[in-house]
PDB file of N, CA and C in Angstrom:
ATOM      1  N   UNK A   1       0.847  -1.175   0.000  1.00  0.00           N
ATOM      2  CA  UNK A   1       0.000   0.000   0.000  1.00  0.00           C
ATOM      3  C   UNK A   1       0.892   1.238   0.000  1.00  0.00           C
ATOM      4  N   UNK A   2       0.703   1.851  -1.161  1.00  0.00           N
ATOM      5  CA  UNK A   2       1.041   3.291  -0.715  1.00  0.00           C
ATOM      6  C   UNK A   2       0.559   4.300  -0.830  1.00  0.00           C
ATOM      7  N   UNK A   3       0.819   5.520  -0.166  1.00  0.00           N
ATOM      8  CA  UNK A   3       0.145   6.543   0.298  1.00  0.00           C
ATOM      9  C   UNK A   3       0.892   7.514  -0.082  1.00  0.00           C
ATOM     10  N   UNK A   4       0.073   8.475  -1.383  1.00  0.00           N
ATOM     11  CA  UNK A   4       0.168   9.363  -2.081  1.00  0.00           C
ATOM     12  C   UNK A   4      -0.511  10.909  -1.418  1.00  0.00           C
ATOM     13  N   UNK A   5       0.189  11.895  -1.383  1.00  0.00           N
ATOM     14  CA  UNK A   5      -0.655  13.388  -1.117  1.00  0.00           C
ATOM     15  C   UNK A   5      -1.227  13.693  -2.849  1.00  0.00           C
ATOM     16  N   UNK A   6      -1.815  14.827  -2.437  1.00  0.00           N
ATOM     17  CA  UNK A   6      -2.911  15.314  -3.756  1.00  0.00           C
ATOM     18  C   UNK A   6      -2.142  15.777  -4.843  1.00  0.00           C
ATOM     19  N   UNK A   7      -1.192  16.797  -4.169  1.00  0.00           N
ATOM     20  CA  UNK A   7      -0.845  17.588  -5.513  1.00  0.00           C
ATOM     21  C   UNK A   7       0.174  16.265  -5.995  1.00  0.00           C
ATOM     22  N   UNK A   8       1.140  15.348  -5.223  1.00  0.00           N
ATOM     23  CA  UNK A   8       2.254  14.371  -6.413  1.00  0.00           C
ATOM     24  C   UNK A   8       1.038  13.666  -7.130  1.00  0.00           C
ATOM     25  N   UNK A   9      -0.556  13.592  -6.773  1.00  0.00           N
ATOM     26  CA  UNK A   9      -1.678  12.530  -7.281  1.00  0.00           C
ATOM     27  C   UNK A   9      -1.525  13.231  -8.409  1.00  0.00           C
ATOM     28  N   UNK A  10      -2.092  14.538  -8.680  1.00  0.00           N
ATOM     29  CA  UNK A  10      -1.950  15.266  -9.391  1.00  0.00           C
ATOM     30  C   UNK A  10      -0.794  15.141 -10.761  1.00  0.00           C
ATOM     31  N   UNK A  11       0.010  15.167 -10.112  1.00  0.00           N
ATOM     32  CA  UNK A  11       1.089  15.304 -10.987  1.00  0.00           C
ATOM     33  C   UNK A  11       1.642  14.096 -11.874  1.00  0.00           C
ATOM     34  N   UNK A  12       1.607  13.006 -10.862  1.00  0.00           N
ATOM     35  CA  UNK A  12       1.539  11.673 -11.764  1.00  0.00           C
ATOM     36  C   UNK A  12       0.585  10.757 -11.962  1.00  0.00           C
ATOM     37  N   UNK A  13      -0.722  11.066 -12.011  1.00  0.00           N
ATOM     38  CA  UNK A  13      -1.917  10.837 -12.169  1.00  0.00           C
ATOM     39  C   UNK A  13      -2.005   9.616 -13.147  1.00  0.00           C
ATOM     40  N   UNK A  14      -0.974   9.297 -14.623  1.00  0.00           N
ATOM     41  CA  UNK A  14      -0.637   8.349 -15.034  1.00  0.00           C
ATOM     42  C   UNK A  14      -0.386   7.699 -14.198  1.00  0.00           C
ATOM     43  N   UNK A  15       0.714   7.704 -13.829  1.00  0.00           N
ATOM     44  CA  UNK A  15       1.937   6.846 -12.922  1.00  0.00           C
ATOM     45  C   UNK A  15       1.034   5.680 -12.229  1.00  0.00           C
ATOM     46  N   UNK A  16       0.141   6.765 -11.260  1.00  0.00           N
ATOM     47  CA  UNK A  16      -0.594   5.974 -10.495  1.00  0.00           C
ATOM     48  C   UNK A  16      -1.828   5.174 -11.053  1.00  0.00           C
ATOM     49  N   UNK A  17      -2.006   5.513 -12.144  1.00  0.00           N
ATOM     50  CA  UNK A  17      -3.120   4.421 -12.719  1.00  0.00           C
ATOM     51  C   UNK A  17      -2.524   3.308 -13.013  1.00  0.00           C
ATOM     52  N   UNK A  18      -1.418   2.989 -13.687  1.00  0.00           N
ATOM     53  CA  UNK A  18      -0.750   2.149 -13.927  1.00  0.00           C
ATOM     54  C   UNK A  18      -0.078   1.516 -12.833  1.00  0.00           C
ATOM     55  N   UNK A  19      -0.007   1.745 -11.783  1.00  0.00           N
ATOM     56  CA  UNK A  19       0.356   1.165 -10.578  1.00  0.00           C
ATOM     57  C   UNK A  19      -0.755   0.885  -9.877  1.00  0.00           C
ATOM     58  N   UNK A  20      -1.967   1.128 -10.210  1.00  0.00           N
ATOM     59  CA  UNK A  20      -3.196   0.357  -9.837  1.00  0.00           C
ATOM     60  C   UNK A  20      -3.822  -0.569 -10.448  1.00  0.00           C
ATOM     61  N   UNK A  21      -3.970  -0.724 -11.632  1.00  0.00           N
ATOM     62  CA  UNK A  21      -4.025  -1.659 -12.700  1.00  0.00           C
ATOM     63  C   UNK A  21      -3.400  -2.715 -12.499  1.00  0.00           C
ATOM     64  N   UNK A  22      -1.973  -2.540 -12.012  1.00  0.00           N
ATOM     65  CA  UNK A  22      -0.880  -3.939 -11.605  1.00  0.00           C
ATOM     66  C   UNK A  22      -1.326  -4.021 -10.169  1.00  0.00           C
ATOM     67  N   UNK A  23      -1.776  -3.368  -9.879  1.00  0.00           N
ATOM     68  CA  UNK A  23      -2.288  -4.521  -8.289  1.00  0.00           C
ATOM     69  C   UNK A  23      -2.090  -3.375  -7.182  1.00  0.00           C
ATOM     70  N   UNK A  24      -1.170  -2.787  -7.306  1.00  0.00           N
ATOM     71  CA  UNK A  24      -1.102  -1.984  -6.124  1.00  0.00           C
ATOM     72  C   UNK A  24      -2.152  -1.132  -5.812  1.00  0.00           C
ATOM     73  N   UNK A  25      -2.228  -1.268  -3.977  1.00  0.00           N
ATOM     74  CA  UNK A  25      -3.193  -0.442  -3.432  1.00  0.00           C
ATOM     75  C   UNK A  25      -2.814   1.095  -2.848  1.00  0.00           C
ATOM     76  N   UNK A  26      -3.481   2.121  -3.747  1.00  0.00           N
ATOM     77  CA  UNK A  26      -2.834   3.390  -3.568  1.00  0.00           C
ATOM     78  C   UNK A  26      -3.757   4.017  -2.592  1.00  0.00           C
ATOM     79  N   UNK A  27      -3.600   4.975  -1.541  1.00  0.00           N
ATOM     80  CA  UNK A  27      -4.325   5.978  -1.098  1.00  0.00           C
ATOM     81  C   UNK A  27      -3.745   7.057  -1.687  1.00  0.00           C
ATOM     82  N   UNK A  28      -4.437   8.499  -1.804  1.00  0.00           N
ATOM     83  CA  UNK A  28      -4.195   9.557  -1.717  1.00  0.00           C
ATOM     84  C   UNK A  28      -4.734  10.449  -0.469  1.00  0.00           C
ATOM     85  N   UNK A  29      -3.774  10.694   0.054  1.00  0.00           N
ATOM     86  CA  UNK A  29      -3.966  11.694   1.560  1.00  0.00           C
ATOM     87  C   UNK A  29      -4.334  12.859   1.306  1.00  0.00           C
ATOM     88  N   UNK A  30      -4.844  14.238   2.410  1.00  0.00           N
ATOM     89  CA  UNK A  30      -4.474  15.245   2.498  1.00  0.00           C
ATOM     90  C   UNK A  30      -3.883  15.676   3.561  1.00  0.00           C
ATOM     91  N   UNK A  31      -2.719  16.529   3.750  1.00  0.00           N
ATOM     92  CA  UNK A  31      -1.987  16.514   4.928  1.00  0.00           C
ATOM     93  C   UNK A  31      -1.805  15.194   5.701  1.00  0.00           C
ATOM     94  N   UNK A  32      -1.633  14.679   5.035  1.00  0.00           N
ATOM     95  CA  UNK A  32      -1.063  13.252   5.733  1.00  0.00           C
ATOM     96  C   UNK A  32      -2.512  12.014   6.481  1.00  0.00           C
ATOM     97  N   UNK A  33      -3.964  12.782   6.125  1.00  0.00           N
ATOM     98  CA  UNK A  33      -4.994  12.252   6.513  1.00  0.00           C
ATOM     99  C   UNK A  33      -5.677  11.494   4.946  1.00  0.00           C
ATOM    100  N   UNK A  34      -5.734  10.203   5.071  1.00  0.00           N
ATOM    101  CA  UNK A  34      -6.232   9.390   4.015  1.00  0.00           C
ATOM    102  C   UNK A  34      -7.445   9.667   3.915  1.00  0.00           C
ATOM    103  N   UNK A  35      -7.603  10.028   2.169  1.00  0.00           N
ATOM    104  CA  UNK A  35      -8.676  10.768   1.669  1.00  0.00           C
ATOM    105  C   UNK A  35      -9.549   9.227   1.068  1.00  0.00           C
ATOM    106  N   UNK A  36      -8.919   9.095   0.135  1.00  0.00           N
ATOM    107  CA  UNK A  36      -9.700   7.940  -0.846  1.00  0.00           C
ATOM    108  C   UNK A  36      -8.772   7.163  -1.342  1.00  0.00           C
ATOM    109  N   UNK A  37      -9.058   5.883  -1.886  1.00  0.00           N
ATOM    110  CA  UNK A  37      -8.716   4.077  -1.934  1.00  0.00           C
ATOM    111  C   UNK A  37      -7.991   4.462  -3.309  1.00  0.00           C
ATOM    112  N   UNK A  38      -8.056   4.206  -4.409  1.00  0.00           N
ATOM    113  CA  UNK A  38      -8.112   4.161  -5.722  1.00  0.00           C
ATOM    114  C   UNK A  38      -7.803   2.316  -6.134  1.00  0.00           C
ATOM    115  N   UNK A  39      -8.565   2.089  -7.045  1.00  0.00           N
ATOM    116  CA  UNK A  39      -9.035   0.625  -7.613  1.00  0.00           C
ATOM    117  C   UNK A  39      -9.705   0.486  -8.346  1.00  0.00           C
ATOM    118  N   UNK A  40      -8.909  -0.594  -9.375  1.00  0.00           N
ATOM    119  CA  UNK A  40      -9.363  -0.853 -10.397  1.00  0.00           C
ATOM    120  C   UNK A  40     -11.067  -0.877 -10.673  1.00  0.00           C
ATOM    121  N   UNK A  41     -11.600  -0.582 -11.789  1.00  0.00           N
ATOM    122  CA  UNK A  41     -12.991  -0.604 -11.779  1.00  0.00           C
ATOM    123  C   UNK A  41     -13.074  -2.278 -12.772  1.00  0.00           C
ATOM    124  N   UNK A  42     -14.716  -2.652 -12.130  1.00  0.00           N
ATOM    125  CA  UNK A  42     -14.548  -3.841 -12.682  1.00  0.00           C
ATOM    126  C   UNK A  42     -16.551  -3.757 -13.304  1.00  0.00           C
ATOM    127  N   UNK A  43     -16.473  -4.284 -14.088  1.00  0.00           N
ATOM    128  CA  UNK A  43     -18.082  -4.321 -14.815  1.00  0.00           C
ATOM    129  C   UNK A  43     -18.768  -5.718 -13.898  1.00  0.00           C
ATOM    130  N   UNK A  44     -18.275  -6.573 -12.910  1.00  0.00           N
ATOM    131  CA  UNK A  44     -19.019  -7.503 -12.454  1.00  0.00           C
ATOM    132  C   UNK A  44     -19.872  -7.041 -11.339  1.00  0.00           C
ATOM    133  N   UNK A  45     -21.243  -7.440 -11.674  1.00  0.00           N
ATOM    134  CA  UNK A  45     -21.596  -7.069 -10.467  1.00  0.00           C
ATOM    135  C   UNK A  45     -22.882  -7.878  -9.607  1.00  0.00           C
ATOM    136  N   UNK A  46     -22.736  -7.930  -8.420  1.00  0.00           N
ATOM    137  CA  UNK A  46     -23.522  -8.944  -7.585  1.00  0.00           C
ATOM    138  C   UNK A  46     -24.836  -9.396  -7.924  1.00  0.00           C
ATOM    139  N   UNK A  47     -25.575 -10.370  -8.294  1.00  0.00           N
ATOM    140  CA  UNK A  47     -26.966 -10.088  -8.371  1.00  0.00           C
ATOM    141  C   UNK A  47     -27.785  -9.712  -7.215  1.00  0.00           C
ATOM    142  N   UNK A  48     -28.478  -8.982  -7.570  1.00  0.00           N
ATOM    143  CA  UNK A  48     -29.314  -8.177  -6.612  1.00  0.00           C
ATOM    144  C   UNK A  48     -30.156  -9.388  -6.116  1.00  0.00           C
ATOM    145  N   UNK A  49     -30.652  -9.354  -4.793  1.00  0.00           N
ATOM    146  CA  UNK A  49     -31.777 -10.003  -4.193  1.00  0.00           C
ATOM    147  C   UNK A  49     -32.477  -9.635  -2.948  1.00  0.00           C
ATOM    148  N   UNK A  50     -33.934  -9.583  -3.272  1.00  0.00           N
ATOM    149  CA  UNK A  50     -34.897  -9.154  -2.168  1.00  0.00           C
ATOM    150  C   UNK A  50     -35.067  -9.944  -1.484  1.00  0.00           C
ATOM    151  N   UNK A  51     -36.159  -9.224  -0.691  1.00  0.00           N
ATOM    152  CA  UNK A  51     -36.796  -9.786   0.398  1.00  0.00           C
ATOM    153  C   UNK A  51     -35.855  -9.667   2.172  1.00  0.00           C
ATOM    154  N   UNK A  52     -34.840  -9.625   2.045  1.00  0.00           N
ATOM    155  CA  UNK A  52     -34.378  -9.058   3.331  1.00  0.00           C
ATOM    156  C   UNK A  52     -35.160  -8.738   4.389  1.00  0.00           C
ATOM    157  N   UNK A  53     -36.240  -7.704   4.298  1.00  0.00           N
ATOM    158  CA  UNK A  53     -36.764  -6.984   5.065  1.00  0.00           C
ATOM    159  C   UNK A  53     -38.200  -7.759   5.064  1.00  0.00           C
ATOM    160  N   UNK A  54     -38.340  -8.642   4.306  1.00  0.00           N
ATOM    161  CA  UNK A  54     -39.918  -9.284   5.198  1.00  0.00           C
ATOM    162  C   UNK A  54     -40.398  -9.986   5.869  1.00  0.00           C
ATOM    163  N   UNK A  55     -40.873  -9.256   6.341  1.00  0.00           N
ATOM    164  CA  UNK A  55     -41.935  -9.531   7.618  1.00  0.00           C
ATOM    165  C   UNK A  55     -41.381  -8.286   8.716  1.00  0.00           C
ATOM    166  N   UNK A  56     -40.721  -7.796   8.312  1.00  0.00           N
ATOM    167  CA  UNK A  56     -39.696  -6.684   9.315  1.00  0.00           C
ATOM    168  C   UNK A  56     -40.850  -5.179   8.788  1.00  0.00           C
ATOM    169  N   UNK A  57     -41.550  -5.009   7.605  1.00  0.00           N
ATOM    170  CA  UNK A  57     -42.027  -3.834   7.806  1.00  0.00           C
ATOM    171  C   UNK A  57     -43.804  -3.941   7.707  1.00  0.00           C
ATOM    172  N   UNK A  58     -44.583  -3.022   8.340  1.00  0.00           N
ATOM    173  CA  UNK A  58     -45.690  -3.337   8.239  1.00  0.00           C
ATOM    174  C   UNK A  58     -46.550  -1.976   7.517  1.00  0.00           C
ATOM    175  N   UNK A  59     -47.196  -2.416   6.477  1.00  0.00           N
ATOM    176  CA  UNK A  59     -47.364  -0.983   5.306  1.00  0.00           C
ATOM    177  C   UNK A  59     -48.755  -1.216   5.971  1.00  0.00           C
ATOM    178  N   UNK A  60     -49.862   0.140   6.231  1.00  0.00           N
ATOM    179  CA  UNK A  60     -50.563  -0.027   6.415  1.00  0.00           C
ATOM    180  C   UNK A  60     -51.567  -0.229   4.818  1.00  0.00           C
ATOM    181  N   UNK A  61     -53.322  -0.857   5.134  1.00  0.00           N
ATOM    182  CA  UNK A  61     -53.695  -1.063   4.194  1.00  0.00           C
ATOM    183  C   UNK A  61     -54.149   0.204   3.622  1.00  0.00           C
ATOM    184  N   UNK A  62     -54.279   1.555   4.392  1.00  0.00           N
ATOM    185  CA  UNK A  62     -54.783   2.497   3.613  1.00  0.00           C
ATOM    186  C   UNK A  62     -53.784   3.585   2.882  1.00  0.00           C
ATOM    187  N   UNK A  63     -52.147   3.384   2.794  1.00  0.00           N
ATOM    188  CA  UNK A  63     -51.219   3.655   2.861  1.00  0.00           C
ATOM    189  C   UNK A  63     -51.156   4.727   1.472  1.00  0.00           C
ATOM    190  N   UNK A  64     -51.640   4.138   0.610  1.00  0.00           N
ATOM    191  CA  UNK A  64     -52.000   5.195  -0.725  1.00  0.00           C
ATOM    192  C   UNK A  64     -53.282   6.310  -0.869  1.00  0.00           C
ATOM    193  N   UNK A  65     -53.792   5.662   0.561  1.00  0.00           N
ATOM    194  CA  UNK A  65     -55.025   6.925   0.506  1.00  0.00           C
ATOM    195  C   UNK A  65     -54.943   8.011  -0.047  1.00  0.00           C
ATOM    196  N   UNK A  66     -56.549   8.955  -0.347  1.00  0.00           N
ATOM    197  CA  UNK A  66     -55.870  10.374  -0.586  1.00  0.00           C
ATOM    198  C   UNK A  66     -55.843  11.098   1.347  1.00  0.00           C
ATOM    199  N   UNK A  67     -54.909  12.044   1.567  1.00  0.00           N
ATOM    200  CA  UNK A  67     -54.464  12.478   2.618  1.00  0.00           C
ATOM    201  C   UNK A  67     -56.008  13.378   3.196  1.00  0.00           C
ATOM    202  N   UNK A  68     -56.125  13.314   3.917  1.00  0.00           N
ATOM    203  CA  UNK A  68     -56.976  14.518   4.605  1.00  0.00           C
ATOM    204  C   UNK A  68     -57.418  15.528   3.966  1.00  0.00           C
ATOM    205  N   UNK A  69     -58.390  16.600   4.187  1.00  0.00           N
ATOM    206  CA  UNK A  69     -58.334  18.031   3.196  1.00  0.00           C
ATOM    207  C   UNK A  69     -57.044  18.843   4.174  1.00  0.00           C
ATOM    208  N   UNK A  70     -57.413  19.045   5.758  1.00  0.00           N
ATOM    209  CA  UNK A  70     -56.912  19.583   6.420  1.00  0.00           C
ATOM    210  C   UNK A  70     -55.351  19.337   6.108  1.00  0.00           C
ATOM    211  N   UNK A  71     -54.790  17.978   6.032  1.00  0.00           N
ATOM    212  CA  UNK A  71     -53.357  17.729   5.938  1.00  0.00           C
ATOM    213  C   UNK A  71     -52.841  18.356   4.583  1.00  0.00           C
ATOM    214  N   UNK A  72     -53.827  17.733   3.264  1.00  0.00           N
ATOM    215  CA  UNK A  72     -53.593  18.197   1.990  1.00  0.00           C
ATOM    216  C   UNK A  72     -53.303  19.704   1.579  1.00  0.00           C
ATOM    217  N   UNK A  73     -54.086  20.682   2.348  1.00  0.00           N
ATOM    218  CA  UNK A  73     -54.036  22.152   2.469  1.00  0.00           C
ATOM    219  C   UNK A  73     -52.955  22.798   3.032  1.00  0.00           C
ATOM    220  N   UNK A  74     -52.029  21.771   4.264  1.00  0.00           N
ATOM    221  CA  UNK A  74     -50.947  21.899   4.915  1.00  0.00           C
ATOM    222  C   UNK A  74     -49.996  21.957   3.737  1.00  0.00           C
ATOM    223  N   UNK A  75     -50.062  21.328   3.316  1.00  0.00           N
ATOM    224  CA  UNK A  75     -48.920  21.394   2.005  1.00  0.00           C
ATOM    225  C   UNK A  75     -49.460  21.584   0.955  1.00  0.00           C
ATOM    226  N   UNK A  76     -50.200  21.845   0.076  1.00  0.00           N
ATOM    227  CA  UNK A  76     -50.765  22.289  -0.761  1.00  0.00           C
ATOM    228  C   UNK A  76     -51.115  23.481  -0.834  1.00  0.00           C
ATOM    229  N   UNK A  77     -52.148  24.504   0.087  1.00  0.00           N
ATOM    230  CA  UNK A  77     -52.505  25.966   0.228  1.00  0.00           C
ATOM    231  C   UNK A  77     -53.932  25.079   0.169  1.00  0.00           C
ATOM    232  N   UNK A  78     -55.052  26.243   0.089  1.00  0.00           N
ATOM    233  CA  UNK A  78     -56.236  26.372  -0.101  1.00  0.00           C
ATOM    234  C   UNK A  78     -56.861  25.531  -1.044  1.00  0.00           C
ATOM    235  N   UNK A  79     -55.862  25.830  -2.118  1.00  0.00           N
ATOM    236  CA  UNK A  79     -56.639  25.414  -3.791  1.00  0.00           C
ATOM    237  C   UNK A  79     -56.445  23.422  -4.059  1.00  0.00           C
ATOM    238  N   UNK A  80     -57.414  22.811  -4.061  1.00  0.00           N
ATOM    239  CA  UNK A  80     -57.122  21.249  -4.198  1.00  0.00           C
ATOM    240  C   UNK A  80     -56.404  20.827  -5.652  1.00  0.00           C
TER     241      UNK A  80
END
């Protein structure tokens, strides 16, 4: 791993792509505080899958109602 400041990022901005590409893991700091990773980008990506959360949330059945007049006017004004 090595740890690059902004402006040498800057400056050899090649350098360091090509030293990420071959494997190495670069940070770039500021003042000596690690900013961000840099790594290769890759087109694979996880398949997504639901359901996680059920039975964990409970939608009520009137949930799409239309809102109140009183509430609707709260955010709306006067005019429906």
């Amino acid at each position: 791993m090595t740890t690059i400041n902004i402006h040498d990022a800057k400056t050899h901005f090649s350098k360091i792509i090509n030293k990420v590409l071959a494997g190495e893991e670069i940070i770039i700091a500021k003042g000596g505080v690690p900013l961000i990773r840099l790594m290769p980008y890759t087109e694979t990506q996880t398949a997504r899958k639901g359901g996680q959360l059920k039975g964990m949330i409970d939608i009520s059945p009137d949930f799409d109602a239309p809102l109140p007049k009183d509430t609707f006017q709260k955010f709306y004004g006067e005019n429906e």
